[in-house]
N, C-alpha and C. Protein backbone atom coordinates (compact mmCIF):
# COMPACT_ATOMS: atom_id res chain seq x y z
N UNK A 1 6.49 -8.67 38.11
CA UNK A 1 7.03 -9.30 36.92
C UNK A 1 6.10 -9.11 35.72
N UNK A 2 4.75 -9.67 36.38
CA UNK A 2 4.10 -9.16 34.77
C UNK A 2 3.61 -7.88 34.70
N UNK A 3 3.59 -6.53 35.53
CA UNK A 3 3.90 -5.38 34.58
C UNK A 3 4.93 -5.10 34.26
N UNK A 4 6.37 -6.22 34.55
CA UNK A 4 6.54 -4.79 33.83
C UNK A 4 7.21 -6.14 32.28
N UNK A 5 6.71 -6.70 32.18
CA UNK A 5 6.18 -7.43 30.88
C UNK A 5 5.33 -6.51 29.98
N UNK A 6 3.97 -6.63 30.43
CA UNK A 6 3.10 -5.41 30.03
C UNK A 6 3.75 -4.29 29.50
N UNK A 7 4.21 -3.67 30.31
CA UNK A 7 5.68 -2.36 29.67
C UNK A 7 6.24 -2.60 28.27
N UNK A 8 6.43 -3.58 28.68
CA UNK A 8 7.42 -3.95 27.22
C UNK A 8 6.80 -4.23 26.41
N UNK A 9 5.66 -4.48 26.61
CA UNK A 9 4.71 -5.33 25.45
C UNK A 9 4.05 -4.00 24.66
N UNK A 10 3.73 -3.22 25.72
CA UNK A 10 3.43 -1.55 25.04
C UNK A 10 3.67 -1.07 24.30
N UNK A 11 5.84 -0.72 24.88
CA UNK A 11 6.41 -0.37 23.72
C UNK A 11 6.43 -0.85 22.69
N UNK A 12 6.73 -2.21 22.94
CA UNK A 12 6.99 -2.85 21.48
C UNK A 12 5.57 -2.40 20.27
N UNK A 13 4.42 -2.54 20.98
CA UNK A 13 3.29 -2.40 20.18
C UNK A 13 3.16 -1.34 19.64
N UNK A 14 3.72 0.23 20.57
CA UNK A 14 3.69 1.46 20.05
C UNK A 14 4.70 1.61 19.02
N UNK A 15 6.12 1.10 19.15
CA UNK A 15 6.96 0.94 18.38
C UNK A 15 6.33 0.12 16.82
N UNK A 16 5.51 -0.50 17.08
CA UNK A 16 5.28 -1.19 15.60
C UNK A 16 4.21 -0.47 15.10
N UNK A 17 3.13 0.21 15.98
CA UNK A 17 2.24 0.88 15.05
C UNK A 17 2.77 2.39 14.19
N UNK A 18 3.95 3.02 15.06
CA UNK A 18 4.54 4.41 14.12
C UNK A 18 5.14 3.79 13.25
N UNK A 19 5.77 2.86 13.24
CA UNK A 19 6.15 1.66 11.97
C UNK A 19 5.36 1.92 10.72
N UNK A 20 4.40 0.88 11.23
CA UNK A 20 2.67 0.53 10.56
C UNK A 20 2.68 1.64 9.53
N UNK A 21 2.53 2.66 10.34
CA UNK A 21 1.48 4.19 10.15
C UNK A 21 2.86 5.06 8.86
N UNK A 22 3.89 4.78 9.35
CA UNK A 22 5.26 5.68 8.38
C UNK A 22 5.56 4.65 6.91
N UNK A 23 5.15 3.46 7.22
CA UNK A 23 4.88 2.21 5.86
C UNK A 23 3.97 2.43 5.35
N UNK A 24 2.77 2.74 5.50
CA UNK A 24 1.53 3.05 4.85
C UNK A 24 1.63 4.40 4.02
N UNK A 25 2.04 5.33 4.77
CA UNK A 25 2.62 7.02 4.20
C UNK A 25 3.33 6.52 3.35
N UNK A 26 4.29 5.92 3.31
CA UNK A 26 5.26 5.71 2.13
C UNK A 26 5.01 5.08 0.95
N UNK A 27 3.95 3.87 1.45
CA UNK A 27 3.56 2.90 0.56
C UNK A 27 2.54 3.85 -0.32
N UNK A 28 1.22 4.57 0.32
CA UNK A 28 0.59 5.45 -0.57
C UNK A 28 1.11 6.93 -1.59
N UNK A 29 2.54 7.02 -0.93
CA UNK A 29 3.11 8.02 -1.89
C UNK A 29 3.19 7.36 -2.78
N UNK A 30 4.44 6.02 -2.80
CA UNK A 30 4.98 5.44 -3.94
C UNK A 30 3.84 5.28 -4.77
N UNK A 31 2.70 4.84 -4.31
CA UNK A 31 1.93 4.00 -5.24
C UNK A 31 1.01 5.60 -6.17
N UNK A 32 0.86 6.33 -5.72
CA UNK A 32 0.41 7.71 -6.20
C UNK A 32 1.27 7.68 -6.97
N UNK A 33 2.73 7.84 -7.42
CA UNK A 33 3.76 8.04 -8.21
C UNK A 33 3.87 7.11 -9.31
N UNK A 34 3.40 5.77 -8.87
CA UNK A 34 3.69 5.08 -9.81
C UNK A 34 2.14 5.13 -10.76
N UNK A 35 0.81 5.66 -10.41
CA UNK A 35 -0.20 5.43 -11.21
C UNK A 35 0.26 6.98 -11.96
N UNK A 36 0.73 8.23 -11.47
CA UNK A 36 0.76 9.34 -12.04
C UNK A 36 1.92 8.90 -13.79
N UNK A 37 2.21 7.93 -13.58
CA UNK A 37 3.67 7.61 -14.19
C UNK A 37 3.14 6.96 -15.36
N UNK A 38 2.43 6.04 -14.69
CA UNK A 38 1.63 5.39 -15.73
C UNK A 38 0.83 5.83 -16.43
N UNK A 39 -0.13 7.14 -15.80
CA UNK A 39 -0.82 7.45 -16.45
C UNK A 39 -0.51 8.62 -17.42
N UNK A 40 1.05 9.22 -17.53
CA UNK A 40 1.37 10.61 -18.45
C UNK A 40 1.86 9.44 -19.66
């Protein structure tokens, strides 16, 4: 029972860090765009 808790607890965790990691990529584009914007 508790592996396969553990299991799930994995995914879920791997599932939230490619999350994490594809929010951060996005968040540092936008924010590159918006100082380039500001700054022309």
């Amino acid at each position: 029972m508790a592996q396969q808790e553990m299991k799930a607890a994995e995914e879920t965790y791997a599932g939230f860090i490619s999350l994490f990691k594809i929010g951060s990529i996005i968040t540092a584009v936008v924010t590159i765009g918006v100082v380039l914007l500001i700054a022309s």
